[in-house]
Protein backbone atom coordinates (compact mmCIF):
# COMPACT_ATOMS: atom_id res chain seq x y z
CA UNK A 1 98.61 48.20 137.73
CA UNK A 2 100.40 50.41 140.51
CA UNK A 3 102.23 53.02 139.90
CA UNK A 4 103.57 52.92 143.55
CA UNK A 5 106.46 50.10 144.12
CA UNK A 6 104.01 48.59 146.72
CA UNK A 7 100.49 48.89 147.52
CA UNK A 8 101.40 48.08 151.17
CA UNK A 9 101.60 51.85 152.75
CA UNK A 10 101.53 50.44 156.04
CA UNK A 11 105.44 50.22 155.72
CA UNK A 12 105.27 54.27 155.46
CA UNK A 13 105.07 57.29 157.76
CA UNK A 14 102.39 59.75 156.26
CA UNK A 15 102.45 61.97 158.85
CA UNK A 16 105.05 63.83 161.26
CA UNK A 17 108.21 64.96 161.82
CA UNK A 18 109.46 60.90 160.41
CA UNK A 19 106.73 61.52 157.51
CA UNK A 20 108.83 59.35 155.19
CA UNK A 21 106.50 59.32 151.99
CA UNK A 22 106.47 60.86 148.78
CA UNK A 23 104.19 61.76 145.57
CA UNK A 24 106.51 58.39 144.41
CA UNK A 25 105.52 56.41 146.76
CA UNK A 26 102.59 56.91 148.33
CA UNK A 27 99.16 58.65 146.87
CA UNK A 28 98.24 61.79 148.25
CA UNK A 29 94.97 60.45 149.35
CA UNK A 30 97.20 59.14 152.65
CA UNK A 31 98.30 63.20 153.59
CA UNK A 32 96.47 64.79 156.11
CA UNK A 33 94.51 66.76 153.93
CA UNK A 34 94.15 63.80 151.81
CA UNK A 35 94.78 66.57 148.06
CA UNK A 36 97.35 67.96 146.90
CA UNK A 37 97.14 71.64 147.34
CA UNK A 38 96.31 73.68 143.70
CA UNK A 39 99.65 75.20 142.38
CA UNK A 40 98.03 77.81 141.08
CA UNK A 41 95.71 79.10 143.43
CA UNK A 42 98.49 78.73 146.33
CA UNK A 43 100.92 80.70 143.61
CA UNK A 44 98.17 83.60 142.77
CA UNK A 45 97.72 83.66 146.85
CA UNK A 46 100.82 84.39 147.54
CA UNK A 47 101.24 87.05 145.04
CA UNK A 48 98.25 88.78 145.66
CA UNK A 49 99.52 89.11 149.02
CA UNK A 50 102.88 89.88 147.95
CA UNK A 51 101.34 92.48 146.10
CA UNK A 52 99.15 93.76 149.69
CA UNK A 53 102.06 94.32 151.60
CA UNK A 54 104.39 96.26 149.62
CA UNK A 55 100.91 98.34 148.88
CA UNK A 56 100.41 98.75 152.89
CA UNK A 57 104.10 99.02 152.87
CA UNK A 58 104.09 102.06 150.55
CA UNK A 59 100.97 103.86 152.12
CA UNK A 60 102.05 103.58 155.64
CA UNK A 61 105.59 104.90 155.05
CA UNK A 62 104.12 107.42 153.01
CA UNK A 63 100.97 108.56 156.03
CA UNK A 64 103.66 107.11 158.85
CA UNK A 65 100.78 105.03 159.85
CA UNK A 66 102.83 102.65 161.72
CA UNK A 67 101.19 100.63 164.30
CA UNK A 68 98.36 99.85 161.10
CA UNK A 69 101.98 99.47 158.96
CA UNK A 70 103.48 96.75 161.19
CA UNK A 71 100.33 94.63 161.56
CA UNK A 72 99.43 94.68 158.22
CA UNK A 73 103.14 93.87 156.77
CA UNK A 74 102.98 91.09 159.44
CA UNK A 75 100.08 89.58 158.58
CA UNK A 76 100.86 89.35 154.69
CA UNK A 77 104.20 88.23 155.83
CA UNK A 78 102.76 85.66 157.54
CA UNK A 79 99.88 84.77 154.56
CA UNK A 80 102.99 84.75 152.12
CA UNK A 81 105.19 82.24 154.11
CA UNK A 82 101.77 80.18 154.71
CA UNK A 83 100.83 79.74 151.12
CA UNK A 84 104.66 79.06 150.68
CA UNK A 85 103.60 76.26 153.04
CA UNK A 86 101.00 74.98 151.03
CA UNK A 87 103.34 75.10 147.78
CA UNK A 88 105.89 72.66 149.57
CA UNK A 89 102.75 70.57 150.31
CA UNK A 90 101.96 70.65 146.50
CA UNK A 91 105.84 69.57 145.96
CA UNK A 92 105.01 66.52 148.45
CA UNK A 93 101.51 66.46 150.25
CA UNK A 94 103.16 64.40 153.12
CA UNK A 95 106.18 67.28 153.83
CA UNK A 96 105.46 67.78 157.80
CA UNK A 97 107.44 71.25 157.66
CA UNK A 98 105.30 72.52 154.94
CA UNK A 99 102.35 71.51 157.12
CA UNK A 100 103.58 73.48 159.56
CA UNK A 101 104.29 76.39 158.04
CA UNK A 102 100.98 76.61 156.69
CA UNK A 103 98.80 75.71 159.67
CA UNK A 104 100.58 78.05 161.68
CA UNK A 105 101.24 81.25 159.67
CA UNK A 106 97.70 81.12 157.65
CA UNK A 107 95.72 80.22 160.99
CA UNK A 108 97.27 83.22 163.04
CA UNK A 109 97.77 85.88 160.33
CA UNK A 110 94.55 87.25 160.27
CA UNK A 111 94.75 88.22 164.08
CA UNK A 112 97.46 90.83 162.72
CA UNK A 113 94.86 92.56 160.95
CA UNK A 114 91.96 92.57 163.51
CA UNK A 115 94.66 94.62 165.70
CA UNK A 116 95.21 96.80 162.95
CA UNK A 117 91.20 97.74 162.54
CA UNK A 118 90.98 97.45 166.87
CA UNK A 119 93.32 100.56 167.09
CA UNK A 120 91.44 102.32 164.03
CA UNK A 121 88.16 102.37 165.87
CA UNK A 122 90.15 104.53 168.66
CA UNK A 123 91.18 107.39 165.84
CA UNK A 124 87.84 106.85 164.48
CA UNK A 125 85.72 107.96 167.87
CA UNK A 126 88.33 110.56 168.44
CA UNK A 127 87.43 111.78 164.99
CA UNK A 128 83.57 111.95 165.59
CA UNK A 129 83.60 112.45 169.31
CA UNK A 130 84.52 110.97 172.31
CA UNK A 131 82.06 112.36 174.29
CA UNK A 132 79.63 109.54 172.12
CA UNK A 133 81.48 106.92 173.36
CA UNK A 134 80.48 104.58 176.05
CA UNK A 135 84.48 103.97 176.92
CA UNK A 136 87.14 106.19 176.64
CA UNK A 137 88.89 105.99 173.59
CA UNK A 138 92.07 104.08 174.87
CA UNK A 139 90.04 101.54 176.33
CA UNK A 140 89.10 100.38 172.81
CA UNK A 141 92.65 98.91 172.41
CA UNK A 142 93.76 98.16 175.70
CA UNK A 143 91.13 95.93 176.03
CA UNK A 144 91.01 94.44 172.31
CA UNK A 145 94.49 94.46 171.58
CA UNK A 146 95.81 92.45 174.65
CA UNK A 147 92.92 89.73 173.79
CA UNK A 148 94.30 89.35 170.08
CA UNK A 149 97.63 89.03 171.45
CA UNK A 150 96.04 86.52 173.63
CA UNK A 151 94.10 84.85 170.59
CA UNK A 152 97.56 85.00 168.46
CA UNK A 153 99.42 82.77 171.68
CA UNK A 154 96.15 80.40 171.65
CA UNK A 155 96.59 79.79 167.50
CA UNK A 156 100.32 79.45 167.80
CA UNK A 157 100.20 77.06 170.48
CA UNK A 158 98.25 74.97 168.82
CA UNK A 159 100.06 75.11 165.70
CA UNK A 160 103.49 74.57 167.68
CA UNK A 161 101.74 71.56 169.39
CA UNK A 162 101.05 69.71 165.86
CA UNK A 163 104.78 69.71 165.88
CA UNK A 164 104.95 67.23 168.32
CA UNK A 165 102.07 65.42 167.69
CA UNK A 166 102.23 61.85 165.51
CA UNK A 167 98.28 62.78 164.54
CA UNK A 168 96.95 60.22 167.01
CA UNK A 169 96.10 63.29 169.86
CA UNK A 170 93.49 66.33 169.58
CA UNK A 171 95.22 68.41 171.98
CA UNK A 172 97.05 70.73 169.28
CA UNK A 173 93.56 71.06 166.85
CA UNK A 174 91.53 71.98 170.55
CA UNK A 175 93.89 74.94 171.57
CA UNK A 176 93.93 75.99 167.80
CA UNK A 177 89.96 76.33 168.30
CA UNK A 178 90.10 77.87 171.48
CA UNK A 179 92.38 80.65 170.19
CA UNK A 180 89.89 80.91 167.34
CA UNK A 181 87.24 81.04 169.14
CA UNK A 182 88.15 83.61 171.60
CA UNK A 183 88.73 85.78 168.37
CA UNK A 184 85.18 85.54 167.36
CA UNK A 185 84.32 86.52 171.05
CA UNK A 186 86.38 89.18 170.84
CA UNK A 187 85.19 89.97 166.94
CA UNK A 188 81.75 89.91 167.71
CA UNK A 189 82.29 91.88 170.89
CA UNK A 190 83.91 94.73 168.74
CA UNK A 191 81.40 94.93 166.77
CA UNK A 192 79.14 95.34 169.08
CA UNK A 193 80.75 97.80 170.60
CA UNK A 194 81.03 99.41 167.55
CA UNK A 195 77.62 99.18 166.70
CA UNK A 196 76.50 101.07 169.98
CA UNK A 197 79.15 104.12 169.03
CA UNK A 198 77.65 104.85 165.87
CA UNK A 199 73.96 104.47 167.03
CA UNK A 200 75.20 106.56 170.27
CA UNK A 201 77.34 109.05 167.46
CA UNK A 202 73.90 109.42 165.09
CA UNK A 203 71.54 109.89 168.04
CA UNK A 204 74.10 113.34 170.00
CA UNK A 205 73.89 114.40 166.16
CA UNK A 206 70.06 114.96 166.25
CA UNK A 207 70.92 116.65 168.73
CA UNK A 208 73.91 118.68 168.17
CA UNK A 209 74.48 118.64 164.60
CA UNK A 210 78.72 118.66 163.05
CA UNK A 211 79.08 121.88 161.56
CA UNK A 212 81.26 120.37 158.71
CA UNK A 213 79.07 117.00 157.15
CA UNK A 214 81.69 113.61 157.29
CA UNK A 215 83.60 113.76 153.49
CA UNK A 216 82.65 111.21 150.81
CA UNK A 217 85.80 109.85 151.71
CA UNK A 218 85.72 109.05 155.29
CA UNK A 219 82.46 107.09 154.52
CA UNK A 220 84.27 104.92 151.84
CA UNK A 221 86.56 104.26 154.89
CA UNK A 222 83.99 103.10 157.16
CA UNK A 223 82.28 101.05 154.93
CA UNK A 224 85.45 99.45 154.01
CA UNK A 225 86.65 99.10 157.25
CA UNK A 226 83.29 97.23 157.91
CA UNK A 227 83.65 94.98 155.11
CA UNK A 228 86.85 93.88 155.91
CA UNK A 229 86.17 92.84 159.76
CA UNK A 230 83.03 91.08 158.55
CA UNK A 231 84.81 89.02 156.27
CA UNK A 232 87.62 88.06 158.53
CA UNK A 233 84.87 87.11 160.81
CA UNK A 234 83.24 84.76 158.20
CA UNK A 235 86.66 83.30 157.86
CA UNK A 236 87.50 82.04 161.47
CA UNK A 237 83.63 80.67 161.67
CA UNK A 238 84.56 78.65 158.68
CA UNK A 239 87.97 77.30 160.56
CA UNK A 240 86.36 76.96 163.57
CA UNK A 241 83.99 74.42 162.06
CA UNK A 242 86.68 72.68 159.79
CA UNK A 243 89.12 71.96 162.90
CA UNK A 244 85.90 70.82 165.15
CA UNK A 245 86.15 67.31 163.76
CA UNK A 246 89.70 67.64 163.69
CA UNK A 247 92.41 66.65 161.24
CA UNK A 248 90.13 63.42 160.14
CA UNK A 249 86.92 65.99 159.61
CA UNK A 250 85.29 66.26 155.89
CA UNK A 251 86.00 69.88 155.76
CA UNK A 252 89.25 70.11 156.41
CA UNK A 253 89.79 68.17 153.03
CA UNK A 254 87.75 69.79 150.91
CA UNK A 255 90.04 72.39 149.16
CA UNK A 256 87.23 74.52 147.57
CA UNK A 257 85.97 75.47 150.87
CA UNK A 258 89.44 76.35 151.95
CA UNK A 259 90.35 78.59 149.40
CA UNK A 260 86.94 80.48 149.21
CA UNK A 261 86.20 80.62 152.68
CA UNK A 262 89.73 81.18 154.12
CA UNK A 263 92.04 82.65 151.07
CA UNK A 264 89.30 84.46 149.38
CA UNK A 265 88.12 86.01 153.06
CA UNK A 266 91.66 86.99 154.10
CA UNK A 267 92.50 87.97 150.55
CA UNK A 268 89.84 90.58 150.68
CA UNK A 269 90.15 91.64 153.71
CA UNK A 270 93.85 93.09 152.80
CA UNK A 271 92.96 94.38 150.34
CA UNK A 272 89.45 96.38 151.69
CA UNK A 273 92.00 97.86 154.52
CA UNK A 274 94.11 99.32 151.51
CA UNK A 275 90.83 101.16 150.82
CA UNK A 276 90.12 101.60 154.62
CA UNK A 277 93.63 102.93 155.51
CA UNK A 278 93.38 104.96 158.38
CA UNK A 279 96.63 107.51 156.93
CA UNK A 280 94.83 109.64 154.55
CA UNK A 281 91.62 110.06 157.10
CA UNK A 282 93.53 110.52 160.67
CA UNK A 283 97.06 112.59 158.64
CA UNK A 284 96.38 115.07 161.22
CA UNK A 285 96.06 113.06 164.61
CA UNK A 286 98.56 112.57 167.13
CA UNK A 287 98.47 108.83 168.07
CA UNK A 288 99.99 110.08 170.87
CA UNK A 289 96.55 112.27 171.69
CA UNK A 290 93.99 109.22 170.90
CA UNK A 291 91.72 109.71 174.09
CA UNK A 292 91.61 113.36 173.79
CA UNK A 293 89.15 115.02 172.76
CA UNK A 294 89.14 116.98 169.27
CA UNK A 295 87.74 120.00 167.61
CA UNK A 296 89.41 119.18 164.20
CA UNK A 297 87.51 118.33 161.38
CA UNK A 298 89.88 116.09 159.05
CA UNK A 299 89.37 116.25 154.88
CA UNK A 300 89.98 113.14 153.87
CA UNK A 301 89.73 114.28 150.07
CA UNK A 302 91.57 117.46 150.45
């Protein structure tokens, strides 16, 4: 026997802003997602991000890092309203404003931190020497920053455009994978980039050796710094493939895949750029002086 007063849903809207079912009256098999989201791995997300910011909050007061402050509060802001999302959608799987909230905030957040680690690689070739790099060091986030900005409009656009859609059109999913797409471009392109300074960086040292070897510490950094981007990349590969087939796909409701390959990326990642914080490494240089060249050699362990 049913525990639903009917077994004809038809009478129901599952999804949109006139979403009028319930856990009471419909199963959640009929929600977009067709689960209802874990309670506690949506509570220990939003904790452990929680947790992130005031960290990032606390070390970039304290090194008055604050362009890598703001993007990194912003983007655990936006994780922690997200997986607030997801906990309204455990409340009631067919709640169209915590669908929202969630597709939007957990889709763009990440693009907060790829600025953050864009406008590190800039303090990181002034650090080792500009005269290595292919591009001067501004260009670095000139160029990257205005196409995550770019990639942030693309994601919220999309997201925004699920808010007027009754399911039934693609449009908002397609502009959601075009912004995340352009942020693999533009990930990929980075590291590239990034790729060629250090081989460029290791080849003038043959040459002309540092007189002071890099500290224990700023290696930590870099490899930290590298883990984190890598991840993040991982992460919008995985939602570019769950959105290709759309909000009827198989991937967008499997929720194992979600939380591993999106909260468990992301997760990570904020916490590998607490490691890879750019304060204790650059205390010494003027943000104001990224592009010019420096003799100072910087202790990060001193």
């Amino acid at each position: 026997m049913s525990n639903y007063p009917t077994t004809d849903f038809s009478q129901y809207v599952v999804y949109g802003p006139e979403a009028n079912c319930t856990l009471a009256l419909c199963p959640a098999k009929l929600s977009v997602y067709q689960y209802r989201p874990s309670l506690a791995a949506n509570v220990c997300f939003l904790l452990f991000f929680a947790i992130a910011m005031i960290i990032h909050l606390v070390i970039g007061l304290k090194w008055k890092s604050w362009f890598f402050l703001v993007c990194m509060t912003c983007g655990c802001i936006c994780e922690i309203v997200g997986y607030g999302g997801r906990l309204w959608l455990w409340q009631n799987p067919f709640s169209f404003q915590g669908f929202l909230m969630q597709i939007i905030c957990i889709t763009f957040a990440p693009t907060w931190f790829t600025a953050a680690i864009y406008i590190t690689l800039s303090k990181i070739i002034v650090y080792l020497g500009p005269q290595y790099a292919r591009f001067p060091p501004k260009f670095y986030y000139w160029f990257f920053i205005p196409c995550d900005i770019l990639s942030l409009v693309l994601q919220s656009v999309g997201g925004a455009l699920s808010s007027t859609s009754e399911g039934g059109s693609n449009v908002a999913v397609n502009v959601s994978i075009a912004g995340l797409s352009f942020q693999v471009v533009v990930i990929v392109v980075f590291i590239a980039l990034t790729c060629e300074y250090v081989w460029r960086y290791r080849k003038g040292q043959r040459l002309t050796p540092r007189t002071t070897p890099l500290s224990k510490g700023f290696k930590v950094f870099s490899w930290f710094m590298t883990i984190s981007i890598i991840f993040i990349l991982i992460r919008c590969c995985y939602r570019i493939d769950e959105l290709s087939e759309g909000y009827g796909g198989d991937l967008i409701h499997n929720e194992g895949l979600f939380i591993a390959l999106e909260g468990v990326m992301v997760l990570i990642a904020a916490y590998t750029l607490i490691i890879a914080h750019p304060g204790p490494v650059f205390a010494d240089l003027d943000e104001d002086k990224v592009g010019q060249p420096s003799t100072t050699v910087f202790d990060w362990e001193k």
